[in-house]
Protein backbone atom coordinates (compact mmCIF):
# COMPACT_ATOMS: atom_id res chain seq x y z
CA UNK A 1 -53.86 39.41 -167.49
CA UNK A 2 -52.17 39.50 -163.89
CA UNK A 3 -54.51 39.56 -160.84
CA UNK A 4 -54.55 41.92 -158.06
CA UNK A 5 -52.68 39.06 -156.14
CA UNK A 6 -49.96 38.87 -158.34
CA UNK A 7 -49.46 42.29 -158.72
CA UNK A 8 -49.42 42.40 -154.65
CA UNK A 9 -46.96 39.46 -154.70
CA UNK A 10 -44.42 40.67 -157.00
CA UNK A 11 -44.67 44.37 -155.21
CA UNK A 12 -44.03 43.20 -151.89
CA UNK A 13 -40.93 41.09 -153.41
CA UNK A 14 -39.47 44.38 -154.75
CA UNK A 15 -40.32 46.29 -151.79
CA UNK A 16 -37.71 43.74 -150.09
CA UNK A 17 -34.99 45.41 -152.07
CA UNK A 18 -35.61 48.27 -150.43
CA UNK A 19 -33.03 49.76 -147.28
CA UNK A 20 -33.36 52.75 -147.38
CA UNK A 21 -37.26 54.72 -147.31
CA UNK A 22 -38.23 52.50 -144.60
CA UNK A 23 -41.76 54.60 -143.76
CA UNK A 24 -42.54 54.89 -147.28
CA UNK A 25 -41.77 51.17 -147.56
CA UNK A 26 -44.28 50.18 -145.05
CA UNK A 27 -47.22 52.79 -145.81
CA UNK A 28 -46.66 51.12 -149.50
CA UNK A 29 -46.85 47.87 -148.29
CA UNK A 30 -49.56 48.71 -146.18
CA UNK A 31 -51.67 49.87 -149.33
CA UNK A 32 -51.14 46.59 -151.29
CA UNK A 33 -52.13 44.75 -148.04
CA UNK A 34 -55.47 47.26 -148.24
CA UNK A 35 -56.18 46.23 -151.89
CA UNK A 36 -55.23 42.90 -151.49
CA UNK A 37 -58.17 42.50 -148.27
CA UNK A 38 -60.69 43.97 -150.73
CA UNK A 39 -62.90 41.41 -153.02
CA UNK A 40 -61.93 41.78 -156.90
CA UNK A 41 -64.92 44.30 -157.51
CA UNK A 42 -64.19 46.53 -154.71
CA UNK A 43 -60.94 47.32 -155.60
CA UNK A 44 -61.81 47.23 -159.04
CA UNK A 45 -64.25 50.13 -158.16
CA UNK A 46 -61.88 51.99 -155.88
CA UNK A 47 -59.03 52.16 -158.29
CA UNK A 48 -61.41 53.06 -161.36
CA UNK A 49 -62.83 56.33 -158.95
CA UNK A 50 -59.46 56.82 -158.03
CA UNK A 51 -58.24 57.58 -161.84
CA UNK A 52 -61.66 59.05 -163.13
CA UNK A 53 -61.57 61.47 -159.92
CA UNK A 54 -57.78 62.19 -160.13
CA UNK A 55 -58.32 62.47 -156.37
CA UNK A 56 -56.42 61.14 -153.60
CA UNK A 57 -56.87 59.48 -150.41
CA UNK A 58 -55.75 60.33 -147.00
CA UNK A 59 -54.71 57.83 -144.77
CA UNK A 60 -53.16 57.77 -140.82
CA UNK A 61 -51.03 55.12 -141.17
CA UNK A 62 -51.41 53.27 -137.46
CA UNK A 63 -47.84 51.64 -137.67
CA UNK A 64 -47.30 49.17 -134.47
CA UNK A 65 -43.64 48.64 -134.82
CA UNK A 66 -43.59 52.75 -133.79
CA UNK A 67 -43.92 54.42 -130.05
CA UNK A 68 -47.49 55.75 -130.37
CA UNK A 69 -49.35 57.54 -127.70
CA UNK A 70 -52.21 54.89 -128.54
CA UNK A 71 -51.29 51.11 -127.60
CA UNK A 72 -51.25 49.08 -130.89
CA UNK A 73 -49.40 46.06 -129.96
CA UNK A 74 -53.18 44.14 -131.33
CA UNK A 75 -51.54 45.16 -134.91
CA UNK A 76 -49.26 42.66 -136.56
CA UNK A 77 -48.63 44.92 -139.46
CA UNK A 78 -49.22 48.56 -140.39
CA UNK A 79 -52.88 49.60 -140.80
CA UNK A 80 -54.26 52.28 -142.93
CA UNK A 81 -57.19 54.02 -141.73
CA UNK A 82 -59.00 55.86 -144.51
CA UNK A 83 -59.67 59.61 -143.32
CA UNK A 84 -60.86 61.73 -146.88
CA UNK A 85 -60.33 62.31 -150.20
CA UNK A 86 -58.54 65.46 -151.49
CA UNK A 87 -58.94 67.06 -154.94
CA UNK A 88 -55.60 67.45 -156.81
CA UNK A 89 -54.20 71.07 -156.50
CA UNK A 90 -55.06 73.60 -159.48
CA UNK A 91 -53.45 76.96 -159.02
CA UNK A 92 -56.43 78.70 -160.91
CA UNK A 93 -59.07 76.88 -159.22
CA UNK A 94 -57.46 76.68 -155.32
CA UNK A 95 -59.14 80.22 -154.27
CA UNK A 96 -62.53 79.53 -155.10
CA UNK A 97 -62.14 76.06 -153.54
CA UNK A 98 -60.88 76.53 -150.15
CA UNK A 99 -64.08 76.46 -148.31
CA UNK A 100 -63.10 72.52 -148.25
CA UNK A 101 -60.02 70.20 -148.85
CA UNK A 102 -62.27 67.53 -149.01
CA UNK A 103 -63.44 66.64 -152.12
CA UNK A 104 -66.59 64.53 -151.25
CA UNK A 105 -68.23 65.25 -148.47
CA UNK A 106 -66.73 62.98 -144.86
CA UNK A 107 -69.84 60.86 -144.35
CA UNK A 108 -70.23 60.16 -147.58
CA UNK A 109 -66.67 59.13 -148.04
CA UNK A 110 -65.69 57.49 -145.14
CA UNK A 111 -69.06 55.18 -145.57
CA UNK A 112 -68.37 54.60 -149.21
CA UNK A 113 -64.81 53.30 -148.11
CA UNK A 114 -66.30 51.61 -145.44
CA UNK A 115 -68.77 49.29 -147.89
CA UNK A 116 -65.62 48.49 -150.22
CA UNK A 117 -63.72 46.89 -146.73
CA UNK A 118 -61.48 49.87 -146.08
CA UNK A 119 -61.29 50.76 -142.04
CA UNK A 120 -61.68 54.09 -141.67
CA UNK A 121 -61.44 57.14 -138.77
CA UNK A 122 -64.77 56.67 -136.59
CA UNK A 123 -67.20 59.69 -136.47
CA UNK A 124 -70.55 60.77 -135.36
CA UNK A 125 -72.94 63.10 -137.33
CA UNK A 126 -74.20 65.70 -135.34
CA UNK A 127 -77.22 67.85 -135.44
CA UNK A 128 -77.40 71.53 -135.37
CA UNK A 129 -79.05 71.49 -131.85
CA UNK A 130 -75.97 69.69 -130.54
CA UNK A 131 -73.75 72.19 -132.29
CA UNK A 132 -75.14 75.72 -130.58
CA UNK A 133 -75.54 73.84 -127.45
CA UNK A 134 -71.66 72.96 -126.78
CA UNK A 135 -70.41 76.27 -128.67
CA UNK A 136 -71.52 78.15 -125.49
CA UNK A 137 -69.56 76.32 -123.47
CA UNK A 138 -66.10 78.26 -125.40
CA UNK A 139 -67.71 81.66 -125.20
């Protein structure tokens, strides 16, 4: 059976071929590069919630070779940056869902992601307290 690597190799190779598609060539690339960075049992796991969940991640794609607003000439190569996971779309089921595209809660995704060596968005948790106190401010 063909390793992770291989797979990685010979999808990069092919990706070569490609001209034309030039952003989807590089987020692609950028996701083998992701899997690839992970140990065997982390992307094992990731791939395996991926397909049980049918859900699907979000990623900003930090892409150096780009003008940015945000200097990221420290990037040699596109970087994802894991932000959520989204449920997939079911007509009968989108109206008593939208409360939340995420489908696991942010903390709880963005550390699980985290633990398998994704990088992901940085956040803080804040408490209630915090929350009244800096809504006056827009009032």
């Amino acid at each position: 059976m063909a390793s992770l690597e291989d797979f990685g190799y010979f999808f990069k190779k092919s990706l070569e071929l490609y001209i034309l598609f030039q952003v989807a060539k590089s987020v692609a690339s950028a996701c083998v590069d992701l899997l690839s960075e992970m140990d065997s049992a982390s992307s094992s796991l990731l791939l395996s919630f991926l397909a049980h969940s049918r859900c699907t991640c979000v990623f900003e794609v930090l892409q150096p070779s780009y003008q940015h607003v945000v200097d990221l000439s420290h990037l040699s190569r596109p970087q994802l940056n894991f932000i959520c996971w989204t449920t997939p779309y079911e007509e009968e089921k989108s109206a008593k869902n939208s409360e939340s595209h995420c489908a696991v809660a942010p903390d709880a995704a963005l550390d699980f992601m985290a633990s398998l060596g994704a990088v992901s968005v940085p956040y803080e948790v804040y408490g209630i307290y915090h929350f009244f106190r800096s809504s006056r401010r827009f009032t």
